[in-house]
Protein backbone atom coordinates (compact mmCIF):
# COMPACT_ATOMS: atom_id res chain seq x y z
CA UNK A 1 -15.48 -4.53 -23.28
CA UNK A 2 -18.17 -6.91 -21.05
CA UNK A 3 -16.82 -7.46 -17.56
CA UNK A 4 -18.59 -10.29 -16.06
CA UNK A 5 -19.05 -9.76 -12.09
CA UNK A 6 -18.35 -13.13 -9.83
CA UNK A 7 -18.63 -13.64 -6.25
CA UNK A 8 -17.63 -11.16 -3.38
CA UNK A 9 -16.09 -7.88 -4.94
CA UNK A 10 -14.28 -10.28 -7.50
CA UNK A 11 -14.20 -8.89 -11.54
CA UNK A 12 -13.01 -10.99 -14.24
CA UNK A 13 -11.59 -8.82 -17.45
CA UNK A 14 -11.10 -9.70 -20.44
CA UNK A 15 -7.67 -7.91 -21.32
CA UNK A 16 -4.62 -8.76 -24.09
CA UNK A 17 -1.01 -9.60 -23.87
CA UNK A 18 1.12 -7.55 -26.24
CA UNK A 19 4.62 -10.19 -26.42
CA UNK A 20 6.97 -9.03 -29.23
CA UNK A 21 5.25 -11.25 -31.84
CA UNK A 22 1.88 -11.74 -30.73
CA UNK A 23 -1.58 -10.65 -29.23
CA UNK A 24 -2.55 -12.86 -26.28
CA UNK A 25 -6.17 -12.52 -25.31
CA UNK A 26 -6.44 -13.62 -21.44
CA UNK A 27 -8.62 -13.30 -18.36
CA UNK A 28 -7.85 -11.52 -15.34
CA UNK A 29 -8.75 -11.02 -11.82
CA UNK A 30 -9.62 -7.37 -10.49
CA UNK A 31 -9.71 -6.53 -6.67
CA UNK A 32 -8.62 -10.09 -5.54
CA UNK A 33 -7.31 -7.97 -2.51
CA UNK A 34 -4.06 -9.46 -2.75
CA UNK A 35 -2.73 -5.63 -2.93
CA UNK A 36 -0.11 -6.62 -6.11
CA UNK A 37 -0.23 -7.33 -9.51
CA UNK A 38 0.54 -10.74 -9.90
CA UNK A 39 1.53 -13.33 -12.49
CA UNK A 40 1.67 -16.99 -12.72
CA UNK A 41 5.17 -18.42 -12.66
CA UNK A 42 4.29 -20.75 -15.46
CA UNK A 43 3.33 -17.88 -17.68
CA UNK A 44 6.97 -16.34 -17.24
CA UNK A 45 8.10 -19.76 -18.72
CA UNK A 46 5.27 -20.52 -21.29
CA UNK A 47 5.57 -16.48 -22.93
CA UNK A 48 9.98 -16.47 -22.28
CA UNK A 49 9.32 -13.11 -20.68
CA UNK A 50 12.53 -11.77 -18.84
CA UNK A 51 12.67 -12.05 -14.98
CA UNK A 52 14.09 -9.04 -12.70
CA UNK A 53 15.06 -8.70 -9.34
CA UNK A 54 13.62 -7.17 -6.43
CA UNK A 55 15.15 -4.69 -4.92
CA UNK A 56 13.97 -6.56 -1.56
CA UNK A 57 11.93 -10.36 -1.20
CA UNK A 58 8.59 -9.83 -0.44
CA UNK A 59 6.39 -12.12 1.89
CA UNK A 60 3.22 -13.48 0.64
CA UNK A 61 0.16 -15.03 1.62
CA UNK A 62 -2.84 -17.05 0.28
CA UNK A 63 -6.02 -15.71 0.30
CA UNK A 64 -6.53 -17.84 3.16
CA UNK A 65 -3.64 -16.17 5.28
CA UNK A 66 -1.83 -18.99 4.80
CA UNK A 67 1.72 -18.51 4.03
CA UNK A 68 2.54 -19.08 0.06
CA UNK A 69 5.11 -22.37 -0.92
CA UNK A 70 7.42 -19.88 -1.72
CA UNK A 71 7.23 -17.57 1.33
CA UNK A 72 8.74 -14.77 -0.65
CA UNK A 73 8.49 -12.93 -4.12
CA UNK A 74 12.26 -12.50 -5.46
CA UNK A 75 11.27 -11.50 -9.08
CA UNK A 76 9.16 -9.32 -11.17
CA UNK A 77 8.09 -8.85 -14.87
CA UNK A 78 7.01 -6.10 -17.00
CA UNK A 79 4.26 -6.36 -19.08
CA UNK A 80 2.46 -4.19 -22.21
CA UNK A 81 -1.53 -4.95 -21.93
CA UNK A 82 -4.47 -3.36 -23.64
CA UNK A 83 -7.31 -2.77 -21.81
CA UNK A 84 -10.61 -1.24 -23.57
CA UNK A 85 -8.58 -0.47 -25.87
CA UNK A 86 -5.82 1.05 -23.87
CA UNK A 87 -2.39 -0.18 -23.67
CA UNK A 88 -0.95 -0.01 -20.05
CA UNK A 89 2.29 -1.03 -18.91
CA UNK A 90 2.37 -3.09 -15.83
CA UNK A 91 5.21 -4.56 -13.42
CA UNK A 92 3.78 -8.35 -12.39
CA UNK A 93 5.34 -9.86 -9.39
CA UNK A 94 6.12 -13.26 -10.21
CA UNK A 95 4.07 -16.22 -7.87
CA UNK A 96 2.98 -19.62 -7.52
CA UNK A 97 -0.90 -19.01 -8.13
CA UNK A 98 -4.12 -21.00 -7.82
């Protein structure tokens, strides 16, 4: 696996989605400091993965400290990746990235 460094303590990785069917290759961000694994809410639609609750909301911000269009995180997904060859399962709170 070749991780290609960016700017600031960004790290781009090249990682794939294991959906029911299919192998999704992808790229994701490391150590965006955002202190949560996060997913696009367009992905949720686009791959018809299933949406849980919260226990409680959780407030977000942009990486700019402003406060996020949605103000809170309701919903969560979980999600089978491999990883250098490693398959890790991960719970993605859901978000309106970008």
């Amino acid at each position: 696996m070749q991780l290609k460094p960016c700017q600031s303590n960004t790290l781009y990785s090249p990682p794939q989605v294991l959906l029911e069917r299919k192998i999704i290759d992808i790229l994701s961000l490391i150590d965006s400091e955002a202190g949560l694994n996060l997913i696009n809410r367009t992905l949720i639609k686009d791959w018809s993965l299933l949406r849980r609750k919260l226990k409680k909301p959780l407030a977000i911000w942009n990486g700019d400290r402003s406060i996020n269009k949605n103000k809170k995180i309701t919903d969560y997904v979980k999600l089978d990746v491999v990883i250098n060859q490693q398959q890790i399962k991960l719970k993605l709170t859901i978000a309106d990235l970008g």
